[in-house]
PDB file of N, CA and C in Angstrom:
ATOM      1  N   UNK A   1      -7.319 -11.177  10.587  1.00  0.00           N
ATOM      2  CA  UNK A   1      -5.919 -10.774  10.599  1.00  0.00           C
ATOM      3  C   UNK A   1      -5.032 -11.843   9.951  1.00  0.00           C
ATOM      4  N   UNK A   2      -5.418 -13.451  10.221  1.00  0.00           N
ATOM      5  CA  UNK A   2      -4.515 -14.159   9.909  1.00  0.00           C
ATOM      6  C   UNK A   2      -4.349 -13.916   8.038  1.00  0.00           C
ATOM      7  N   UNK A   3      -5.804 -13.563   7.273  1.00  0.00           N
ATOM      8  CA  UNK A   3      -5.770 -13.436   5.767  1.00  0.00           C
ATOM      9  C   UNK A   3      -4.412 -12.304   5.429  1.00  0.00           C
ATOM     10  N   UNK A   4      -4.920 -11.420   6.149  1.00  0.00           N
ATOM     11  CA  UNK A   4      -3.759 -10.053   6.024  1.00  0.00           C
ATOM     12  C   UNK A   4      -2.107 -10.646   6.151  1.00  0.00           C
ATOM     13  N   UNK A   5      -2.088 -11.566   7.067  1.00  0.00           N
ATOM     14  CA  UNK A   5      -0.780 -11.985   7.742  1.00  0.00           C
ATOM     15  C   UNK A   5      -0.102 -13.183   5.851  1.00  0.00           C
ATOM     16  N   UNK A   6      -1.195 -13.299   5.938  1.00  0.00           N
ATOM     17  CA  UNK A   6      -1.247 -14.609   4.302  1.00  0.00           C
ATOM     18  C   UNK A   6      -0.621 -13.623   3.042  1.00  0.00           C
ATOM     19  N   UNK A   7      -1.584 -12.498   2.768  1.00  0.00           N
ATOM     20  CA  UNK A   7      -1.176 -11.359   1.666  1.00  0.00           C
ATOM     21  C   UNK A   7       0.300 -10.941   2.142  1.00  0.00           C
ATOM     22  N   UNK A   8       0.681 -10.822   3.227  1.00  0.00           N
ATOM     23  CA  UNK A   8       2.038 -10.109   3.169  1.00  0.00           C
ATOM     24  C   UNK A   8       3.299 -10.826   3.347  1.00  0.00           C
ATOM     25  N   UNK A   9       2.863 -12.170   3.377  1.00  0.00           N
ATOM     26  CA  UNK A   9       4.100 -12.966   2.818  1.00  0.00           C
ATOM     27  C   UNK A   9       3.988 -13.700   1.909  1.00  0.00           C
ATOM     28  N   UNK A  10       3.222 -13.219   1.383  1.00  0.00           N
ATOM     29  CA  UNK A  10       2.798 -13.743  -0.504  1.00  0.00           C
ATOM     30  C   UNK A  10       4.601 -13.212  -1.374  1.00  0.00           C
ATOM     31  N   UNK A  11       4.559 -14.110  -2.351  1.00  0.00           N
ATOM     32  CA  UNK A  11       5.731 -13.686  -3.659  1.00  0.00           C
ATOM     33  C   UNK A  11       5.269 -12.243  -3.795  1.00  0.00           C
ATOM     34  N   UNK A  12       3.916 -11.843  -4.357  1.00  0.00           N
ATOM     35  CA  UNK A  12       3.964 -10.930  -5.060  1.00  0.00           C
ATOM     36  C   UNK A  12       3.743  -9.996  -4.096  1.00  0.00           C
ATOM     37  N   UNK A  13       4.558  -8.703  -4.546  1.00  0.00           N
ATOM     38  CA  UNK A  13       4.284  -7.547  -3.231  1.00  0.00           C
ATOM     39  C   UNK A  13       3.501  -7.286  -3.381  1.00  0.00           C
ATOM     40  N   UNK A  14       2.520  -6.610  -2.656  1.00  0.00           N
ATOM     41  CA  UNK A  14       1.513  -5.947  -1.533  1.00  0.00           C
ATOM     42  C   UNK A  14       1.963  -4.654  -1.037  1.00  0.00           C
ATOM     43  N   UNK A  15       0.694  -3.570  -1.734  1.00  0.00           N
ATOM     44  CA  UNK A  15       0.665  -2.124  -1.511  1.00  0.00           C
ATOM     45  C   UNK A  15      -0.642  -2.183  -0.516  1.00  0.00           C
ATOM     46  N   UNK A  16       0.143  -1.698   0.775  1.00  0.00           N
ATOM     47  CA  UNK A  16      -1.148  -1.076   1.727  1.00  0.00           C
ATOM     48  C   UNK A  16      -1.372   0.589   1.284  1.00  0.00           C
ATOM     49  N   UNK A  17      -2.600   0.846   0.953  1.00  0.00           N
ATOM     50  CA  UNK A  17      -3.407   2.439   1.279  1.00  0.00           C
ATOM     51  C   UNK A  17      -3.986   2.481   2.174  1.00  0.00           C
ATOM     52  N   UNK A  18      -3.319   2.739   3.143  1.00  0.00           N
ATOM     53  CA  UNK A  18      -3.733   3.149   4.702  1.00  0.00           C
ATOM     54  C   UNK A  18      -4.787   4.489   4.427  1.00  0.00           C
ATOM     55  N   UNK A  19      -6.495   4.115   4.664  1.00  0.00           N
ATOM     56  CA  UNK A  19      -6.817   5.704   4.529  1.00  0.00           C
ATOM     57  C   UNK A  19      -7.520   5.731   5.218  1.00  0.00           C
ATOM     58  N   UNK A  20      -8.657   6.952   5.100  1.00  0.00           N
ATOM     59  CA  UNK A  20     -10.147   7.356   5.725  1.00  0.00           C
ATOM     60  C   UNK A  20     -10.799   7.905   4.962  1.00  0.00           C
ATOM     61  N   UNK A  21     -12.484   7.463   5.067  1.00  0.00           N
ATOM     62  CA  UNK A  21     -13.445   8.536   4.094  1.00  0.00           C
ATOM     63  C   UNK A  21     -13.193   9.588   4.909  1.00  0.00           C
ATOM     64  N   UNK A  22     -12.768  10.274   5.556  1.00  0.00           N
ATOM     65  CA  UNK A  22     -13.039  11.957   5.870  1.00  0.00           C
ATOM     66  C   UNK A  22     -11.626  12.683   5.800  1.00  0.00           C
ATOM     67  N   UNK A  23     -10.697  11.761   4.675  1.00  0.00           N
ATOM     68  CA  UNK A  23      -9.437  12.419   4.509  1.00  0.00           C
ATOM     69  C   UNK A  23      -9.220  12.855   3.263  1.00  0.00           C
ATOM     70  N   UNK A  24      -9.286  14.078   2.641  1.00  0.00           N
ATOM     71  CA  UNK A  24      -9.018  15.053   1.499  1.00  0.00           C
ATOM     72  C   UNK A  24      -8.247  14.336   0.862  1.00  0.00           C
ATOM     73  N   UNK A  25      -6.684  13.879   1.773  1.00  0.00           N
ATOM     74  CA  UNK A  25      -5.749  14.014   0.451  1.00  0.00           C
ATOM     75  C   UNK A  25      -5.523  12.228   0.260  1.00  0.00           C
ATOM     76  N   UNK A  26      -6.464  11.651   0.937  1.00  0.00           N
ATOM     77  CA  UNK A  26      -6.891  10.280   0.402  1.00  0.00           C
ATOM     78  C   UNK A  26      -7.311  10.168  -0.525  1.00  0.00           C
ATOM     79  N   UNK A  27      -8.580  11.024  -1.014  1.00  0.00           N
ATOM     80  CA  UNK A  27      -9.620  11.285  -1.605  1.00  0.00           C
ATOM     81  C   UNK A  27      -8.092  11.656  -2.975  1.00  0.00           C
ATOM     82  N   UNK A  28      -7.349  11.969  -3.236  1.00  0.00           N
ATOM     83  CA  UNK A  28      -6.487  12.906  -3.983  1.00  0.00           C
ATOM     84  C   UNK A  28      -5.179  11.365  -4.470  1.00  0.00           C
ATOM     85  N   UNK A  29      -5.040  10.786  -3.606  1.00  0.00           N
ATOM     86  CA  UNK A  29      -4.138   9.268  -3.611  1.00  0.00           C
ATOM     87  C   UNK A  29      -4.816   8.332  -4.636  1.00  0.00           C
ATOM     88  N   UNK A  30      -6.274   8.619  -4.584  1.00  0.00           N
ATOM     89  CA  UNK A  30      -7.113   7.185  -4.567  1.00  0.00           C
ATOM     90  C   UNK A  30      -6.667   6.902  -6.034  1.00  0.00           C
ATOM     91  N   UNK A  31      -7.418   7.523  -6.985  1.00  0.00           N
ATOM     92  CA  UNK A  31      -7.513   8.049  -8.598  1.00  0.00           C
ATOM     93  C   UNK A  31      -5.571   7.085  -8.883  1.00  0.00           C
ATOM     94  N   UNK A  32      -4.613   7.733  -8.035  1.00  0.00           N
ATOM     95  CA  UNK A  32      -3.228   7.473  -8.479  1.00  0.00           C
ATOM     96  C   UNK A  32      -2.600   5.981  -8.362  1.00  0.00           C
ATOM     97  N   UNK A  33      -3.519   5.599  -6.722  1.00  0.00           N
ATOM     98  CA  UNK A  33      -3.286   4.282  -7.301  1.00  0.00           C
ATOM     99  C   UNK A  33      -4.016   3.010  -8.260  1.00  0.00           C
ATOM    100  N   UNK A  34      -4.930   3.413  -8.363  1.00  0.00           N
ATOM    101  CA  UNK A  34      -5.651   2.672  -9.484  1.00  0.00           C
ATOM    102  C   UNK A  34      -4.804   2.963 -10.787  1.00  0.00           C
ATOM    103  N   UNK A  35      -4.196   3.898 -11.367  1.00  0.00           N
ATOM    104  CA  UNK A  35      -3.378   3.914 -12.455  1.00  0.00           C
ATOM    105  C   UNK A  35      -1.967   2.871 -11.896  1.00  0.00           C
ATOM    106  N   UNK A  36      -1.454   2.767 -10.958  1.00  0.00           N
ATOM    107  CA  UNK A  36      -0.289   2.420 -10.452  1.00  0.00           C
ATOM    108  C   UNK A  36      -0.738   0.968 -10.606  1.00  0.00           C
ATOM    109  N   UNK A  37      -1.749   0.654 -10.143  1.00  0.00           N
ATOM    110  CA  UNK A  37      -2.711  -0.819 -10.029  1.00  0.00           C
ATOM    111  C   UNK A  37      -2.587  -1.277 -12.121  1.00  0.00           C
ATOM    112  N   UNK A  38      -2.645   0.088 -12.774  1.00  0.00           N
ATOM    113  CA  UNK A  38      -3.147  -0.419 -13.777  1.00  0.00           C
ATOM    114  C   UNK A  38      -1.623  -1.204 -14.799  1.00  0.00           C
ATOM    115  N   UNK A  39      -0.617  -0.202 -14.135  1.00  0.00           N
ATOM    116  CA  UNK A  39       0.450  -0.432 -14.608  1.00  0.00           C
ATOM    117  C   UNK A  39       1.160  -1.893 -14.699  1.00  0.00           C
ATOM    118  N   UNK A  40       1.021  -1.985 -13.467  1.00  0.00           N
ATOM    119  CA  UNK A  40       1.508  -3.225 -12.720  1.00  0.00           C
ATOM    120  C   UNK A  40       1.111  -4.285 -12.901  1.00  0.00           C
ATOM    121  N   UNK A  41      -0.258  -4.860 -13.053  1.00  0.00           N
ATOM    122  CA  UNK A  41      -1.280  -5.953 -13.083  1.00  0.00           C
ATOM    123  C   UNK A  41      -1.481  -6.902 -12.325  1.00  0.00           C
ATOM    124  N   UNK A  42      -1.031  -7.791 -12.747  1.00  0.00           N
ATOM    125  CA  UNK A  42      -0.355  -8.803 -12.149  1.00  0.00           C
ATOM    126  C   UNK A  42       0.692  -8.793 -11.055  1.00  0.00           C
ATOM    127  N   UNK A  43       1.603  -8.094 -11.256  1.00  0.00           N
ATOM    128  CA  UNK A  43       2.859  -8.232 -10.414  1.00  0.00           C
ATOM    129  C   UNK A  43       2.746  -7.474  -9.005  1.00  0.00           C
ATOM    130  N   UNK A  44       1.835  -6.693  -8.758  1.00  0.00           N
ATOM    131  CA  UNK A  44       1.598  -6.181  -7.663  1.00  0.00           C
ATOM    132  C   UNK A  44       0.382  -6.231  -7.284  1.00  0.00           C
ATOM    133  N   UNK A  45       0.364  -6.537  -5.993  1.00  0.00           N
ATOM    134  CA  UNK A  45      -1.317  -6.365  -5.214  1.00  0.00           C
ATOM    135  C   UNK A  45      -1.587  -5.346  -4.210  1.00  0.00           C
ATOM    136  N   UNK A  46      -2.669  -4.433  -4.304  1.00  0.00           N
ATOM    137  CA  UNK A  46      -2.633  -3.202  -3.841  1.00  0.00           C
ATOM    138  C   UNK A  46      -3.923  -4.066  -2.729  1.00  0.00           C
ATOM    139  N   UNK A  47      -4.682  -3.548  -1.704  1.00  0.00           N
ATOM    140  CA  UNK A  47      -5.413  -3.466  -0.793  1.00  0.00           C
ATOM    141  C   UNK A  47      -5.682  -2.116  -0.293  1.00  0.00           C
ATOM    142  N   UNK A  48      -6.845  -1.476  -0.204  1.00  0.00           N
ATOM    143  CA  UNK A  48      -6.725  -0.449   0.932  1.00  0.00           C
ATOM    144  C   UNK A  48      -7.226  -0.741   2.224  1.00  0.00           C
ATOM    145  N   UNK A  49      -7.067  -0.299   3.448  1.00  0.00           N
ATOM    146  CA  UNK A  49      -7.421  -0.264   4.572  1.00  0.00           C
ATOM    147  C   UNK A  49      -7.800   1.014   5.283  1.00  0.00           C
ATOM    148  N   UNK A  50      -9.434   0.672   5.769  1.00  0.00           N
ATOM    149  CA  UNK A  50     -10.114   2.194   5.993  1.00  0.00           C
ATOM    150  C   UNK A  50      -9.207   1.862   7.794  1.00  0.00           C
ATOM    151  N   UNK A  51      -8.443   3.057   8.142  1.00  0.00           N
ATOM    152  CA  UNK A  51      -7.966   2.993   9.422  1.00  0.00           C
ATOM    153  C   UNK A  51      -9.272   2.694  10.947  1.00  0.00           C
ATOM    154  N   UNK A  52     -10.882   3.671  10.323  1.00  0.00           N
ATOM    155  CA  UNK A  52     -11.628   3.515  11.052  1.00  0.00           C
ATOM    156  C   UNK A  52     -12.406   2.358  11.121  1.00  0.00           C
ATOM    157  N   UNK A  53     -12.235   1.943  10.128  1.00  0.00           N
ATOM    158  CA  UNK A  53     -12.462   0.296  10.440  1.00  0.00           C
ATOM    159  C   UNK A  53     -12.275  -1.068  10.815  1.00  0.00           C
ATOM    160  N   UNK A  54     -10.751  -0.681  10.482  1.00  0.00           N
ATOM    161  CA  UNK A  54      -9.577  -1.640  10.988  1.00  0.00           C
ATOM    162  C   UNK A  54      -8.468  -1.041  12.055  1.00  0.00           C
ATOM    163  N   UNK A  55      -8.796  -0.445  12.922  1.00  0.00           N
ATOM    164  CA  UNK A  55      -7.964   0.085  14.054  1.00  0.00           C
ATOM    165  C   UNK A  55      -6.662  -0.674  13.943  1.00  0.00           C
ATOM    166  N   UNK A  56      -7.107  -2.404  14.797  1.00  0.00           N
ATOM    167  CA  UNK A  56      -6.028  -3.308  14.988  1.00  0.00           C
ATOM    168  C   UNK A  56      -4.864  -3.289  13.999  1.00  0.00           C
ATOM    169  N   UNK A  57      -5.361  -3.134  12.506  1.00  0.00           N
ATOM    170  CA  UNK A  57      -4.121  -3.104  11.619  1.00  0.00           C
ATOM    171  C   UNK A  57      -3.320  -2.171  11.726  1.00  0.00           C
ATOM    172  N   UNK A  58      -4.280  -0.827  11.510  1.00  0.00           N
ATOM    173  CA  UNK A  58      -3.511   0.675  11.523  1.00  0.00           C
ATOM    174  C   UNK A  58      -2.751   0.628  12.826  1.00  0.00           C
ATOM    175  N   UNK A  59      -2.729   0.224  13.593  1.00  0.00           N
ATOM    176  CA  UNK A  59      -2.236   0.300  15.678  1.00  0.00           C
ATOM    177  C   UNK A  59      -1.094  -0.634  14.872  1.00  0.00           C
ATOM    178  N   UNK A  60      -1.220  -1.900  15.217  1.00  0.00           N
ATOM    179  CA  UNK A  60      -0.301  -2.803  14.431  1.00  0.00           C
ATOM    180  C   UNK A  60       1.158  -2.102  13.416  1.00  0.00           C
ATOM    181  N   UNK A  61       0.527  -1.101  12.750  1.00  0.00           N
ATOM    182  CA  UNK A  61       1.248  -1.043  11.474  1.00  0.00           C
ATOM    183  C   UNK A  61       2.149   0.185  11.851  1.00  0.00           C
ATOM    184  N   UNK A  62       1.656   0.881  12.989  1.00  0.00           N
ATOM    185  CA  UNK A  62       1.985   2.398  13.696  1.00  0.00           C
ATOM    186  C   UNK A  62       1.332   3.579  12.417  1.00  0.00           C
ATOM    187  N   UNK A  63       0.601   3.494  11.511  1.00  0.00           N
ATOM    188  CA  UNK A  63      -0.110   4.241  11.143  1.00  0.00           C
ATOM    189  C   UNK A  63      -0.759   5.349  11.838  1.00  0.00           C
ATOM    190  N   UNK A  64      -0.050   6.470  11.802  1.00  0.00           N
ATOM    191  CA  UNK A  64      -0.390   7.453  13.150  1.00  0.00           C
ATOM    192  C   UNK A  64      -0.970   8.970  11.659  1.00  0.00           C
ATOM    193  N   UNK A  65      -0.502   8.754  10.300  1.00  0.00           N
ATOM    194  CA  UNK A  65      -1.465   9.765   9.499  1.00  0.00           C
ATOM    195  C   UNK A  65      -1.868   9.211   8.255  1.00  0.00           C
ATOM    196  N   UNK A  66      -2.869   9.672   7.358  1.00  0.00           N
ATOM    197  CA  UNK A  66      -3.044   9.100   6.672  1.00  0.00           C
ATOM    198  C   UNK A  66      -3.405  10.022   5.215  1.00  0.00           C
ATOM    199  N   UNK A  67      -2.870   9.614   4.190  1.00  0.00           N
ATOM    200  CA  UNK A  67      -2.419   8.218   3.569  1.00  0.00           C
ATOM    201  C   UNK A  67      -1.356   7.719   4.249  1.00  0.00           C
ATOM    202  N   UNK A  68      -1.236   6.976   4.733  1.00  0.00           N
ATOM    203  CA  UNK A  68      -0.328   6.151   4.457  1.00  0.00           C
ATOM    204  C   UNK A  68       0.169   4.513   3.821  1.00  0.00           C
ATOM    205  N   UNK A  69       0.851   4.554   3.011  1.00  0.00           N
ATOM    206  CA  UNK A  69       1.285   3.765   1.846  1.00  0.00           C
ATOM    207  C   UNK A  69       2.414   2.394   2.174  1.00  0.00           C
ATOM    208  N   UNK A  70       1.960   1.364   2.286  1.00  0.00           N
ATOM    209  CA  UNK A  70       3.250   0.664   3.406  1.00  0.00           C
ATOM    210  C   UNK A  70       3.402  -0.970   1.730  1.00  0.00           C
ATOM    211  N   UNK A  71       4.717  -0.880   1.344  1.00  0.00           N
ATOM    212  CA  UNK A  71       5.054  -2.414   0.422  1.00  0.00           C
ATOM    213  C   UNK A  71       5.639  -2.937   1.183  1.00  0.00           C
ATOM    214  N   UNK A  72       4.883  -4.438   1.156  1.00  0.00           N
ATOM    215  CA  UNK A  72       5.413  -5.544   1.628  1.00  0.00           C
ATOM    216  C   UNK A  72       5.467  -6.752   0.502  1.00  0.00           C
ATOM    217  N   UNK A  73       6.893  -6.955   0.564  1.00  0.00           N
ATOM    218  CA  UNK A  73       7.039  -8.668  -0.077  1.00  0.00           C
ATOM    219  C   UNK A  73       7.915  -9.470   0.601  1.00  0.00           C
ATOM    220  N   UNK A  74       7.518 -11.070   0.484  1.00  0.00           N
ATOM    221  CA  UNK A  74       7.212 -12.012   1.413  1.00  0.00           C
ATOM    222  C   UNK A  74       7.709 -11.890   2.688  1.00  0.00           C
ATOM    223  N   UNK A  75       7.212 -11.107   3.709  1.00  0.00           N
ATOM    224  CA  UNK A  75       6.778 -10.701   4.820  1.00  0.00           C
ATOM    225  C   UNK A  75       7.466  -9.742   5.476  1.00  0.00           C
ATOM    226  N   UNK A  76       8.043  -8.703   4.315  1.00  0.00           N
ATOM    227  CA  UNK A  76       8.787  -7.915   4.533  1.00  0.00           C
ATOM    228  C   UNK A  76       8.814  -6.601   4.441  1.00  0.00           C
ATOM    229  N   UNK A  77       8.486  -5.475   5.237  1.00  0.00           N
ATOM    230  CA  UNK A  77       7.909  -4.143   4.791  1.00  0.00           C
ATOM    231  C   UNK A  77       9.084  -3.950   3.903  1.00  0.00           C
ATOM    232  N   UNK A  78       8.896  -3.252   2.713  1.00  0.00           N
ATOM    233  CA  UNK A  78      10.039  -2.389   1.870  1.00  0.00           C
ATOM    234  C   UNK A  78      10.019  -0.932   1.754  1.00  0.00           C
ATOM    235  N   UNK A  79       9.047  -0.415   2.469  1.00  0.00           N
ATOM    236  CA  UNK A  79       9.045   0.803   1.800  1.00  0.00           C
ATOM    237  C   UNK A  79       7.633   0.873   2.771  1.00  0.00           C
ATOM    238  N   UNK A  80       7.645   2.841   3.512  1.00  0.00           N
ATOM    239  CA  UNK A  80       6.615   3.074   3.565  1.00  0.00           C
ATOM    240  C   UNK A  80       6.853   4.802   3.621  1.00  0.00           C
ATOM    241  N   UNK A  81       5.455   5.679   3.569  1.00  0.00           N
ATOM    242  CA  UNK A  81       5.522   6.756   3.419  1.00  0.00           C
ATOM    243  C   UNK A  81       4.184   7.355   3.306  1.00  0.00           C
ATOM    244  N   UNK A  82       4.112   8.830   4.420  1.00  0.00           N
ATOM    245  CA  UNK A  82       3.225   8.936   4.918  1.00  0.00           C
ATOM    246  C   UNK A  82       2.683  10.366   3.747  1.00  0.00           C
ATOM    247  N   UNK A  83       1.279  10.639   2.806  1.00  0.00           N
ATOM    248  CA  UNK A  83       1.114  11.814   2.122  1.00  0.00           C
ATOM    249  C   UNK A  83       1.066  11.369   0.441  1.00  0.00           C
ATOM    250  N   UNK A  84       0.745  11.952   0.058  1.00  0.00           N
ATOM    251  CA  UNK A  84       0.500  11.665  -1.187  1.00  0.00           C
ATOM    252  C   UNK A  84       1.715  11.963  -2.342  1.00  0.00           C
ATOM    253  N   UNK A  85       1.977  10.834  -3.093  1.00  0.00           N
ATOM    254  CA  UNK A  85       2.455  11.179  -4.185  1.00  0.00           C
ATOM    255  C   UNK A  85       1.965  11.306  -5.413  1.00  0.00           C
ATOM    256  N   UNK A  86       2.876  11.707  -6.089  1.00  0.00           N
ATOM    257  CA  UNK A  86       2.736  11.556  -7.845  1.00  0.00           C
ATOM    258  C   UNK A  86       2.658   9.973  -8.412  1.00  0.00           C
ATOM    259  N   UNK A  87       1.845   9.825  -9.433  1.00  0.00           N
ATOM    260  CA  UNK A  87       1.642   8.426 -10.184  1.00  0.00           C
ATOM    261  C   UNK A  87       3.294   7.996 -10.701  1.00  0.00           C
ATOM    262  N   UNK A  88       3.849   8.929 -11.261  1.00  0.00           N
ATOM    263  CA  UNK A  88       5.616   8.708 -10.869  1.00  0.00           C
ATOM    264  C   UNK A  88       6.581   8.077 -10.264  1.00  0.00           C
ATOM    265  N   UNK A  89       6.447   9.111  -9.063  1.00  0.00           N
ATOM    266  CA  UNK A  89       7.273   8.888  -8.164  1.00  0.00           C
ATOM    267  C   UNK A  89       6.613   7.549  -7.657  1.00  0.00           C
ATOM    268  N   UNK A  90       5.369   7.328  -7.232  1.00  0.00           N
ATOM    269  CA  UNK A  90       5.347   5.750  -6.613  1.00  0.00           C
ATOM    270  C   UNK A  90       5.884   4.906  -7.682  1.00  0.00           C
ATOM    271  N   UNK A  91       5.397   4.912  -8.842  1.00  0.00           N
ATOM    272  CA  UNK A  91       5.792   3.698  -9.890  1.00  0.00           C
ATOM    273  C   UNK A  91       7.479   3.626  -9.816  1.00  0.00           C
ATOM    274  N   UNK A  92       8.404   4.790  -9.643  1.00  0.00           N
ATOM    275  CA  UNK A  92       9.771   4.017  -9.531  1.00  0.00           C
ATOM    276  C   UNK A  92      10.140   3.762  -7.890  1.00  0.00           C
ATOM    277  N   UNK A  93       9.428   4.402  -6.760  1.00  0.00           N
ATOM    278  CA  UNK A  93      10.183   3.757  -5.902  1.00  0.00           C
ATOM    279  C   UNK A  93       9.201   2.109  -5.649  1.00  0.00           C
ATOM    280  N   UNK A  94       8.399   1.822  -5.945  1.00  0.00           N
ATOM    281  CA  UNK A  94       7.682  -0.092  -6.060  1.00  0.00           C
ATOM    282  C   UNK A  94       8.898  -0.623  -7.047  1.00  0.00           C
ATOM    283  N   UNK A  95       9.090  -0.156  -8.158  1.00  0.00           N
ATOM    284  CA  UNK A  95      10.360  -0.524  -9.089  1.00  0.00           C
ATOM    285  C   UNK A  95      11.412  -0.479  -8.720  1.00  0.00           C
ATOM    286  N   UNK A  96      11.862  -0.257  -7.846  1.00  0.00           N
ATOM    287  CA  UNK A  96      13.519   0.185  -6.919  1.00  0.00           C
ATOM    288  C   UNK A  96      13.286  -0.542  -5.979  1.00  0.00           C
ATOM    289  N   UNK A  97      12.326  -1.573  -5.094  1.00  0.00           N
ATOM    290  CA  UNK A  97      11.967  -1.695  -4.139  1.00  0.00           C
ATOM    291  C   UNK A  97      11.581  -3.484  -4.526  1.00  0.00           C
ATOM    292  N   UNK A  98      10.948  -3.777  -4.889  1.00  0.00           N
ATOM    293  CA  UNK A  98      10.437  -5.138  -5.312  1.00  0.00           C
ATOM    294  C   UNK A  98      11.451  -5.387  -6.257  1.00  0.00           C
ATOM    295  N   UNK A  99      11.259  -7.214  -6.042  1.00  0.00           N
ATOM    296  CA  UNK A  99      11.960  -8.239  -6.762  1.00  0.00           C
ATOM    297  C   UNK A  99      11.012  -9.152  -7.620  1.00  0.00           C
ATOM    298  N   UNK A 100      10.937  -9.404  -8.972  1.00  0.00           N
ATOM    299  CA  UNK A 100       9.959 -10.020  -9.226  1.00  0.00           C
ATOM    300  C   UNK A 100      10.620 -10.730 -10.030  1.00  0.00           C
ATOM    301  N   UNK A 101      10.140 -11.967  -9.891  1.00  0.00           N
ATOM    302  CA  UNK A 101      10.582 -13.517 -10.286  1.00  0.00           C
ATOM    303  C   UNK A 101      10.184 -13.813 -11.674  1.00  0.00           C
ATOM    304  N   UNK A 102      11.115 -13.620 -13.066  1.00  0.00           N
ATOM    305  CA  UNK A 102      10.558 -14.160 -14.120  1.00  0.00           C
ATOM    306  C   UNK A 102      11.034 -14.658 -14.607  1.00  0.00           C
TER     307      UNK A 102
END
């Protein structure tokens, strides 16, 4: 937990994918953020978290469905939202949402 506690008050924000292998529209998220990952590079760090593996985080985080999608920069949730979006719509609300230092 303490590594997790390290990533989310890092400079660069941090995309949680809150998911599960036995969730469809995870399975439907996944593909979108790897393009979102691809966009970004550098400036953002994505992680996923399988909920059945990591209870403590998902409990922690109130992750009660999943996908759920939670940005944090330096130790600050900005944004979270439960269901799948468009490769779009996430890329401008991380862009409306993060501050990045150049």
């Amino acid at each position: 937990m303490s590594k997790f506690n390290e990533l989310i008050q890092a400079e660069i924000p941090l995309l949680i994918d809150f998911h599960a292998e036995w969730c469809g529209p995870c399975k439907v998220l996944s593909p979108i953020i790897k393009e979102v990952k691809s966009e970004f590079g550098d400036q953002l760090r994505i992680i996923k978290v399988d909920i059945d593996k990591n209870p403590l985080v998902a409990s922690k985080y109130q992750v009660r469905s999943v996908p759920t999608i939670i940005l944090f920069q330096k130790g600050k949730q900005l944004w979270r939202q439960s269901g799948v979006l468009a490769k779009h719509q996430l890329i401008e609300i991380i862009n409306s949402k993060i501050s990045v230092n150049t």
